[in-house]
Protein backbone atom coordinates (compact mmCIF):
# COMPACT_ATOMS: atom_id res chain seq x y z
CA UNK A 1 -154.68 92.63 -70.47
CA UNK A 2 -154.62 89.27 -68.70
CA UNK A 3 -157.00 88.05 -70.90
CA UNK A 4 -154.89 89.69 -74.03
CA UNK A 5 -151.73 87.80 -72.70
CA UNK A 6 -153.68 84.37 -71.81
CA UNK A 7 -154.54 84.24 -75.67
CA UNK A 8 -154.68 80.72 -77.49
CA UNK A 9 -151.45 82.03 -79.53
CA UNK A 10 -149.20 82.39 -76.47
CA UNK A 11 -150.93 79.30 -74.68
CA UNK A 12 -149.08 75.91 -75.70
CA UNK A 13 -151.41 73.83 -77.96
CA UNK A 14 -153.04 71.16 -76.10
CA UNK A 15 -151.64 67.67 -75.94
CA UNK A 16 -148.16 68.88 -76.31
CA UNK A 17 -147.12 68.99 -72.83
CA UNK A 18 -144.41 66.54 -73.05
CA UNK A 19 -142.99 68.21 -75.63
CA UNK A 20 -142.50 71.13 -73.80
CA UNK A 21 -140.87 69.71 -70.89
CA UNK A 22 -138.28 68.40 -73.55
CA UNK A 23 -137.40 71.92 -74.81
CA UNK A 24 -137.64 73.41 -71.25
CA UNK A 25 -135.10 70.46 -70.14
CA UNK A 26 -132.71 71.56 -72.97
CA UNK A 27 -133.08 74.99 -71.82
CA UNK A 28 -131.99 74.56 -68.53
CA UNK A 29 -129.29 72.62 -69.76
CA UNK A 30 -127.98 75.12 -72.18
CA UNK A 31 -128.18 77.53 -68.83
CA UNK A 32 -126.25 75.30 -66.70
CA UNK A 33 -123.79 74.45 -69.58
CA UNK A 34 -123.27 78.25 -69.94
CA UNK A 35 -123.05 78.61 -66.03
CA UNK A 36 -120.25 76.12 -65.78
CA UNK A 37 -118.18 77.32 -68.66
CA UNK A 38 -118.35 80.94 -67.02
CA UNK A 39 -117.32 79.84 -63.87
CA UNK A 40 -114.76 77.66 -65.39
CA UNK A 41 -113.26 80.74 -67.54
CA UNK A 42 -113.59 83.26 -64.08
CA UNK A 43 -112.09 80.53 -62.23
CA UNK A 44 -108.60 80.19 -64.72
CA UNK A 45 -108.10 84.12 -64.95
CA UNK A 46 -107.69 84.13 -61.53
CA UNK A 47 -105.95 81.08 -60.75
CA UNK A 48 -103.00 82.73 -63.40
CA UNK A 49 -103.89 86.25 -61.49
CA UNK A 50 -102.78 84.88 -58.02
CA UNK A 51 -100.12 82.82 -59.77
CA UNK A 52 -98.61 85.92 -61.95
CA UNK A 53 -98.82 87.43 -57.92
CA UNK A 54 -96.93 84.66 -56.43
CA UNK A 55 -94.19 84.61 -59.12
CA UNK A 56 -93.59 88.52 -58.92
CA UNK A 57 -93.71 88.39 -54.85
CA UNK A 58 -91.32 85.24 -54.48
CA UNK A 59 -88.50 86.21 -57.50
CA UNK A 60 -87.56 89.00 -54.90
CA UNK A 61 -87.58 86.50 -52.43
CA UNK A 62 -85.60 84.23 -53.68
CA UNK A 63 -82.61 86.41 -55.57
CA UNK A 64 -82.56 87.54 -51.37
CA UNK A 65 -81.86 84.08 -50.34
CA UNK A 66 -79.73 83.40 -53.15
CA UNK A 67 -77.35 85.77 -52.31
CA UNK A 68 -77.49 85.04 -48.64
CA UNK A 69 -76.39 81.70 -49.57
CA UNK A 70 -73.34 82.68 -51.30
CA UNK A 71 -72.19 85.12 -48.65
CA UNK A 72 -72.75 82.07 -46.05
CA UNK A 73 -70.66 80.21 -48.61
CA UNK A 74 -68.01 82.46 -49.32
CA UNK A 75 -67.46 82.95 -45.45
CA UNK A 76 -66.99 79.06 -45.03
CA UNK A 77 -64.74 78.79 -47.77
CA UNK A 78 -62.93 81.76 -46.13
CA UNK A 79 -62.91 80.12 -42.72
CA UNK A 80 -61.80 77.11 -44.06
CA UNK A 81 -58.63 78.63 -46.54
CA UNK A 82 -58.04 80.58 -43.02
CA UNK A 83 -57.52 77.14 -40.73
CA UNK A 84 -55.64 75.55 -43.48
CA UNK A 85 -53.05 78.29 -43.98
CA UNK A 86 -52.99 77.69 -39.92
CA UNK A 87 -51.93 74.57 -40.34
CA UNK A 88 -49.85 74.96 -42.98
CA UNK A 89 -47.78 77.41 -40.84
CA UNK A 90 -48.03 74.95 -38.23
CA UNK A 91 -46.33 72.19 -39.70
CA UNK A 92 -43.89 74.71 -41.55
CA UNK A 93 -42.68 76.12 -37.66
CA UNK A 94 -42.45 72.50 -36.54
CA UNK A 95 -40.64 71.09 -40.12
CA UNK A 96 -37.72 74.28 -39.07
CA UNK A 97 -37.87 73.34 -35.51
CA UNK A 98 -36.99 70.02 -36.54
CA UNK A 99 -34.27 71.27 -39.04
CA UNK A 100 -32.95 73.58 -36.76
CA UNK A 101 -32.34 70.69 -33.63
CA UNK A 102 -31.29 68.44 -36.88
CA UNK A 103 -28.52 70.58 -37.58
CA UNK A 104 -27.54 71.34 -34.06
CA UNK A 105 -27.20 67.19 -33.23
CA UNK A 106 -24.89 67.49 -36.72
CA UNK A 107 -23.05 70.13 -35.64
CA UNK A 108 -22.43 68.61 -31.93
CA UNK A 109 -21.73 65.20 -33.88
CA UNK A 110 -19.22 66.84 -35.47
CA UNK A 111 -17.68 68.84 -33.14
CA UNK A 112 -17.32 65.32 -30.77
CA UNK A 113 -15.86 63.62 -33.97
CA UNK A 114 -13.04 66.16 -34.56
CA UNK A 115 -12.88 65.63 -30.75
CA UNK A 116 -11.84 62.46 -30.60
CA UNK A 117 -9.71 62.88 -34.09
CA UNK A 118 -7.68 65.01 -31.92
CA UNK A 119 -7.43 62.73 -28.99
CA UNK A 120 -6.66 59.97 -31.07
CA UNK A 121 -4.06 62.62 -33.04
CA UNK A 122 -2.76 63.17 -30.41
CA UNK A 123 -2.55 59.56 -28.21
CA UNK A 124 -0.48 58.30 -31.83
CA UNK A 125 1.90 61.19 -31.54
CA UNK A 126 2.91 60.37 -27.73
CA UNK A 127 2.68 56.83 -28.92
CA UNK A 128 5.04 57.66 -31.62
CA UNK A 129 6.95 59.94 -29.47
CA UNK A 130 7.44 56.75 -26.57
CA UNK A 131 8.46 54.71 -29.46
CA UNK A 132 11.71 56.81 -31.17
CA UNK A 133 12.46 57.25 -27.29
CA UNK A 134 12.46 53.42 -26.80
CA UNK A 135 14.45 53.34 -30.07
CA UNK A 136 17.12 55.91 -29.33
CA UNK A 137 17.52 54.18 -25.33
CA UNK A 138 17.74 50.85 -27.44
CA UNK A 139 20.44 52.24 -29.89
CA UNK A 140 21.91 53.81 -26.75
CA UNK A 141 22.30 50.82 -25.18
CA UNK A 142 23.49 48.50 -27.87
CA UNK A 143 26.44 50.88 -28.10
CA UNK A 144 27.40 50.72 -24.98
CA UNK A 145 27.16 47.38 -24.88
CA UNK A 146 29.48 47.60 -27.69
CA UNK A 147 31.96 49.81 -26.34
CA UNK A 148 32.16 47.48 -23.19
CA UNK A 149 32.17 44.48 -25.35
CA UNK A 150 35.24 46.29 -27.06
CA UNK A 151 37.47 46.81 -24.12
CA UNK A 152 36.28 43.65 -22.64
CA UNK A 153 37.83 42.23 -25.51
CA UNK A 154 41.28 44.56 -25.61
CA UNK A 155 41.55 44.31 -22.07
CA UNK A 156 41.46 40.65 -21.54
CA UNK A 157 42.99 39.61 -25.19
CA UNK A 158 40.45 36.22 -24.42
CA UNK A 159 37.44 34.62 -25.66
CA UNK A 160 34.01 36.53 -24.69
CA UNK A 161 31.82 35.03 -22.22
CA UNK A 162 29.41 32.74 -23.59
CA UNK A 163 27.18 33.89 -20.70
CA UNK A 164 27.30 37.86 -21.21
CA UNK A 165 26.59 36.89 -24.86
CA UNK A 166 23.41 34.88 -23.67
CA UNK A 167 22.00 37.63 -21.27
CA UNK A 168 22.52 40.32 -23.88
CA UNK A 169 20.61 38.50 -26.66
CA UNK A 170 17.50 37.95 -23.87
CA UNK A 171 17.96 41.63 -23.18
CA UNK A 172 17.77 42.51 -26.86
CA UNK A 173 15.09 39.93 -27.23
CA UNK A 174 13.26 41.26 -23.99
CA UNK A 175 13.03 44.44 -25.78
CA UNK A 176 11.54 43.76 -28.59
CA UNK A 177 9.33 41.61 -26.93
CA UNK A 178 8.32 45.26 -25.49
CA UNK A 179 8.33 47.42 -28.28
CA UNK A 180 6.01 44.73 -30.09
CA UNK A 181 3.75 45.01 -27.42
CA UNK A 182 3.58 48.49 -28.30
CA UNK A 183 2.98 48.56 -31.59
CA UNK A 184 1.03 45.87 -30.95
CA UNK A 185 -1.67 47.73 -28.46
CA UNK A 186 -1.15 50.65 -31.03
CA UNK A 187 -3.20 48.36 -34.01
CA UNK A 188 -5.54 47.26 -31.49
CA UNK A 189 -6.42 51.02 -30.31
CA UNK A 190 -6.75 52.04 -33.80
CA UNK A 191 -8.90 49.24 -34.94
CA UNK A 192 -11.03 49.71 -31.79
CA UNK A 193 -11.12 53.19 -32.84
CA UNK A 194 -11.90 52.78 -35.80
CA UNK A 195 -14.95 50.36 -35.03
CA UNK A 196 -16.12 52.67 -33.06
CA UNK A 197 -16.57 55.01 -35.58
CA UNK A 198 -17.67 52.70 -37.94
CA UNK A 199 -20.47 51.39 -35.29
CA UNK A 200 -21.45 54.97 -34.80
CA UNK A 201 -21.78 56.03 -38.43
CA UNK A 202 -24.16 52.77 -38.83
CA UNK A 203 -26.25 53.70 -36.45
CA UNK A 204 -26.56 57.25 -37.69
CA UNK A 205 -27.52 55.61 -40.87
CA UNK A 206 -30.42 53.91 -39.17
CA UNK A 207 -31.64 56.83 -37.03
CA UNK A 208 -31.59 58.95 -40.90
CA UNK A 209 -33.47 56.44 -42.64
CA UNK A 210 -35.93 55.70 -39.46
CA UNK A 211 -36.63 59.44 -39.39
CA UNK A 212 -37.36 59.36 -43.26
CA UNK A 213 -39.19 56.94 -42.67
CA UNK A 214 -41.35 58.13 -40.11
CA UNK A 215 -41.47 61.76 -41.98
CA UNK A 216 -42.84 59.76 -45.08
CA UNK A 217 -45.53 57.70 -43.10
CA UNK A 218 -46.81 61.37 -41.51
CA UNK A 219 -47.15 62.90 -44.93
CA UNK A 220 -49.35 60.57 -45.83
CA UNK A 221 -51.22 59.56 -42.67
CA UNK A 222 -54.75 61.49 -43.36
CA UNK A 223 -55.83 63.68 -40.63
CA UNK A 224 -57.89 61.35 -38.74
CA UNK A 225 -56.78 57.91 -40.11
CA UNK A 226 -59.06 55.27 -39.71
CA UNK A 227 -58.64 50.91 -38.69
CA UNK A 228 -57.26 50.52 -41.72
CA UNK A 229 -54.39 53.50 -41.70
CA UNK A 230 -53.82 52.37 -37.90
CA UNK A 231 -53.01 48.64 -39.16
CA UNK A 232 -50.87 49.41 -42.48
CA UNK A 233 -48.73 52.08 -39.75
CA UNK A 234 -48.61 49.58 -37.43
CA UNK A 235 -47.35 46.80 -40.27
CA UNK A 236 -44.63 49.01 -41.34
CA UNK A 237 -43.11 50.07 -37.75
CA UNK A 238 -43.26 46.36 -37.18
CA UNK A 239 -41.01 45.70 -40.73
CA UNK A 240 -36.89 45.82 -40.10
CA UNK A 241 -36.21 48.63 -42.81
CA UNK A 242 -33.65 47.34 -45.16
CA UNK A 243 -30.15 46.81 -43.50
CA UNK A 244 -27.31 47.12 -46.38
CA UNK A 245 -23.66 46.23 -45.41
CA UNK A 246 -21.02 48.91 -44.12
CA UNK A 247 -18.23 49.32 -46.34
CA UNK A 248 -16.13 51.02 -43.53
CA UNK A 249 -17.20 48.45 -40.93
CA UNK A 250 -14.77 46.33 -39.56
CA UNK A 251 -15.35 42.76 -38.84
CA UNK A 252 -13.53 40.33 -36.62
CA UNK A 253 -13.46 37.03 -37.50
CA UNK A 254 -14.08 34.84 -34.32
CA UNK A 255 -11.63 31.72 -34.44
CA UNK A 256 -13.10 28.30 -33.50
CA UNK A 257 -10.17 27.59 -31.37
CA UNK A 258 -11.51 28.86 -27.71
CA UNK A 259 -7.90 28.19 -25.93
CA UNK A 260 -5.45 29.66 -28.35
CA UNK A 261 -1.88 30.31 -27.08
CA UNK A 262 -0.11 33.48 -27.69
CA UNK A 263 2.78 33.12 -30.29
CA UNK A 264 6.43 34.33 -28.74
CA UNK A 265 7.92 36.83 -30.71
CA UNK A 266 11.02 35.54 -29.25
CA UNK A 267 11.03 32.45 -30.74
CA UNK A 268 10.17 33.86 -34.52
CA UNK A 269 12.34 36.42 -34.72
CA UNK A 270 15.26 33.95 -33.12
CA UNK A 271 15.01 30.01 -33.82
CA UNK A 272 17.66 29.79 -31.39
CA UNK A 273 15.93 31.08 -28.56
CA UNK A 274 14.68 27.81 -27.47
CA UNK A 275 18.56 26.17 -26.96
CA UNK A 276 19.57 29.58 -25.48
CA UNK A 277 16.86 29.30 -23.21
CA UNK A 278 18.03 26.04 -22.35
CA UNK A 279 21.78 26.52 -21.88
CA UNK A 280 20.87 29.81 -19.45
CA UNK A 281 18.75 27.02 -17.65
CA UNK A 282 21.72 24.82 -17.05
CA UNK A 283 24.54 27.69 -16.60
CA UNK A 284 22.07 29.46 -14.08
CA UNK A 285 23.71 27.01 -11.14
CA UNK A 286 27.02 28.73 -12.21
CA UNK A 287 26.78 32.54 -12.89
CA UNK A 288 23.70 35.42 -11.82
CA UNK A 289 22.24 36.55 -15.08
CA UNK A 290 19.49 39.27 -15.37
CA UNK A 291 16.16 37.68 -15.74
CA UNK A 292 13.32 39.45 -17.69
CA UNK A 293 9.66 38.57 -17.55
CA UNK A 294 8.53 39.07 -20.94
CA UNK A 295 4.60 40.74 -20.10
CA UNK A 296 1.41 38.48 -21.64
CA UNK A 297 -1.15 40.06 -23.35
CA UNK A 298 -4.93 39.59 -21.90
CA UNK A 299 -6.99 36.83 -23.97
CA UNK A 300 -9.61 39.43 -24.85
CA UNK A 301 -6.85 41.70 -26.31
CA UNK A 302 -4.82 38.90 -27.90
CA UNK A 303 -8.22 37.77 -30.03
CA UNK A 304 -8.58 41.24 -31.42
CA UNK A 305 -5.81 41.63 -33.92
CA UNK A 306 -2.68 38.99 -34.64
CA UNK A 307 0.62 39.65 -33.02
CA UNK A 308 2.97 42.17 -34.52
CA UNK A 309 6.34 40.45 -35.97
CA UNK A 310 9.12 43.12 -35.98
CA UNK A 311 11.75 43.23 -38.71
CA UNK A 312 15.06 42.54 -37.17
CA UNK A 313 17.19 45.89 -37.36
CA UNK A 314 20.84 46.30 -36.81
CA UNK A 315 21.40 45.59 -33.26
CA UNK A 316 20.50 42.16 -33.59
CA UNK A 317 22.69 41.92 -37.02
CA UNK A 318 25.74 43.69 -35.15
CA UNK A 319 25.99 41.17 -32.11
CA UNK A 320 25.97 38.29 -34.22
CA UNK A 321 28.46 39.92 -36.37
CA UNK A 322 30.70 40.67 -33.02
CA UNK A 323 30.00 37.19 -31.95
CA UNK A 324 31.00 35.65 -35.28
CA UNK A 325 34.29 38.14 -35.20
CA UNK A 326 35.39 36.72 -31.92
CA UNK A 327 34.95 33.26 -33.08
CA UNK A 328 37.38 33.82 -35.68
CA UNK A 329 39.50 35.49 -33.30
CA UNK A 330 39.69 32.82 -30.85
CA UNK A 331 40.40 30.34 -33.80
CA UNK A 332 43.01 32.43 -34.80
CA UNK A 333 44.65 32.78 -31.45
CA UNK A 334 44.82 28.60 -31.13
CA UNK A 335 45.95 28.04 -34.67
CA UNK A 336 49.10 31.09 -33.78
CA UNK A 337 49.59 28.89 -30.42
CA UNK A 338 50.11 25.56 -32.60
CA UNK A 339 52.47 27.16 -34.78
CA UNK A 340 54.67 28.80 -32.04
CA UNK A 341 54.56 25.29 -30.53
């Protein structure tokens, strides 16, 4: 059999050896080509195999963690929405707080400003009261005066005292040297008064607009301002808000003059006051009159409002009426004497 396989027909022909190392080379080529390719082809079935694996076991996975991450968000959103409506009722307790004391200061404001309408009410009444009073004694007197004038007059059939004339035009004078003083610290209440209120009202103003103000600037501060927010605050607590001018303010004009003397009513309601003053002076060696002190003002009180200049009523019109009456009287007494003589 060996001998039957070992024929010359199976046997390469000699001197061809180099020709079959050629084709054996390309065989084991081909092989190796072939080898590669397989393993190449095993090797990508697989790799999509373990892939197609991975996909199917990390889908699962990952719709898991999906939804885990929307509960986690839905929970902060819900934490958050909770602490803001928090704060939200926070602020809305502390804005009625805040409206509630408003109201209350208000409501006290108003209660002490109907207060002291009544006091003040009620200090013009007794004022008014004190002056008819002083007008009705006044009246009271100037009749009497009258009366005594009168039977002075029938009694002695004679000329009328110079003197008593004198002394009852200082008394008449003296008293409304008095009652202008009243009437006088009257205006000067009532414009204090009234500065008062207009001073208070101001600064009512300026606490209203300070607290808008400051409302405004905490709306829109941020919750945790920063250098910036701290330095346009700080700019705008250091700016005056705008000051506009009080129409029911009162305003005194200051006058130049430091040593300003009081006017005396005496003298402008009577031009004659000065040579009555002066005859009293020179007839005081002779007769006792009654001396009045007419009361000065304080300089602080006199700068506040002018002096009061009272119209001159009937008492003053009646004595120089009597006084002029016994003038003629007397005149006609001397010119009756001449005749009879």
């Amino acid at each position: 059999m060996a001998k039957s396989v070992l024929s010359s027909d199976s046997l390469p022909k000699a001197g061809r050896v180099n020709e079959v190392c050629r084709e054996w080379l390309v065989h084991e080529d081909g092989a190796l080509a072939y080898r590669l390719q397989d393993e190449e082809i095993k090797e990508h079935y697989t790799g999509n195999k373990v892939r197609n694996a991975q996909v199917r076991e990390d889908l699962p996975r990952a719709r898991v963690e999906q939804q885990l991450e929307e509960l986690r968000y839905h929970s902060l959103v819900q934490q958050q929405e909770e602490r803001d409506a928090m704060v939200a009722r926070q602020v809305a307790l502390n804005l009625e707080r805040e409206e509630r004391v408003k109201e209350r200061e208000l409501q006290e404001r108003m209660r002490l400003q109907l207060r002291l309408d009544d006091e003040a009410a009620q200090v013009e009444a007794e004022l008014e009261m004190q002056r008819r009073l002083q007008e009705e004694k006044d009246q009271e007197l100037a009749r009497q005066l009258q009366e005594e004038e009168e039977r002075s007059v029938d009694a002695n059939d004679g000329p009328m005292d110079d003197q008593l004339i004198l002394d009852q035009k200082l008394a008449m004078e003296a008293q409304d040297a008095e009652l202008a003083r009243m009437l006088q610290d009257k205006e000067r209440a009532k414009a204090r008064r009234a500065r008062e209120r207009a001073r208070q009202k101001k600064l009512e103003r300026q606490q209203q607009q300070q607290q808008q103000l400051e409302g405004q600037t905490e709306l829109e501060r941020p919750q945790r301002p920063d250098k910036l927010d701290l330095k346009v605050s700080y700019d705008r607590k250091s700016r005056n808000p705008p000051q506009f001018p009080d129409p029911e303010e009162i305003q005194v004009l200051e006058d130049p003059e430091d040593n300003r003397e009081a006017p005396n009513v005496a003298t402008i309601i009577d031009p004659t006051y000065g040579g009555h003053r002066s005859t009293t002076s020179s007839s005081s060696s002779n007769t006792v009159s009654p001396s009045y002190v007419l009361p000065t003002p304080p300089q602080e009180l006199m700068e506040d409002a002018p002096c009061y200049m009272p119209i001159q009523g009937q008492r003053r019109m009646q004595a120089q009426s009597r006084s002029l009456s016994h003038e003629e009287k007397h005149k006609r007494r001397v010119k009756d004497g001449c005749k009879h003589q």
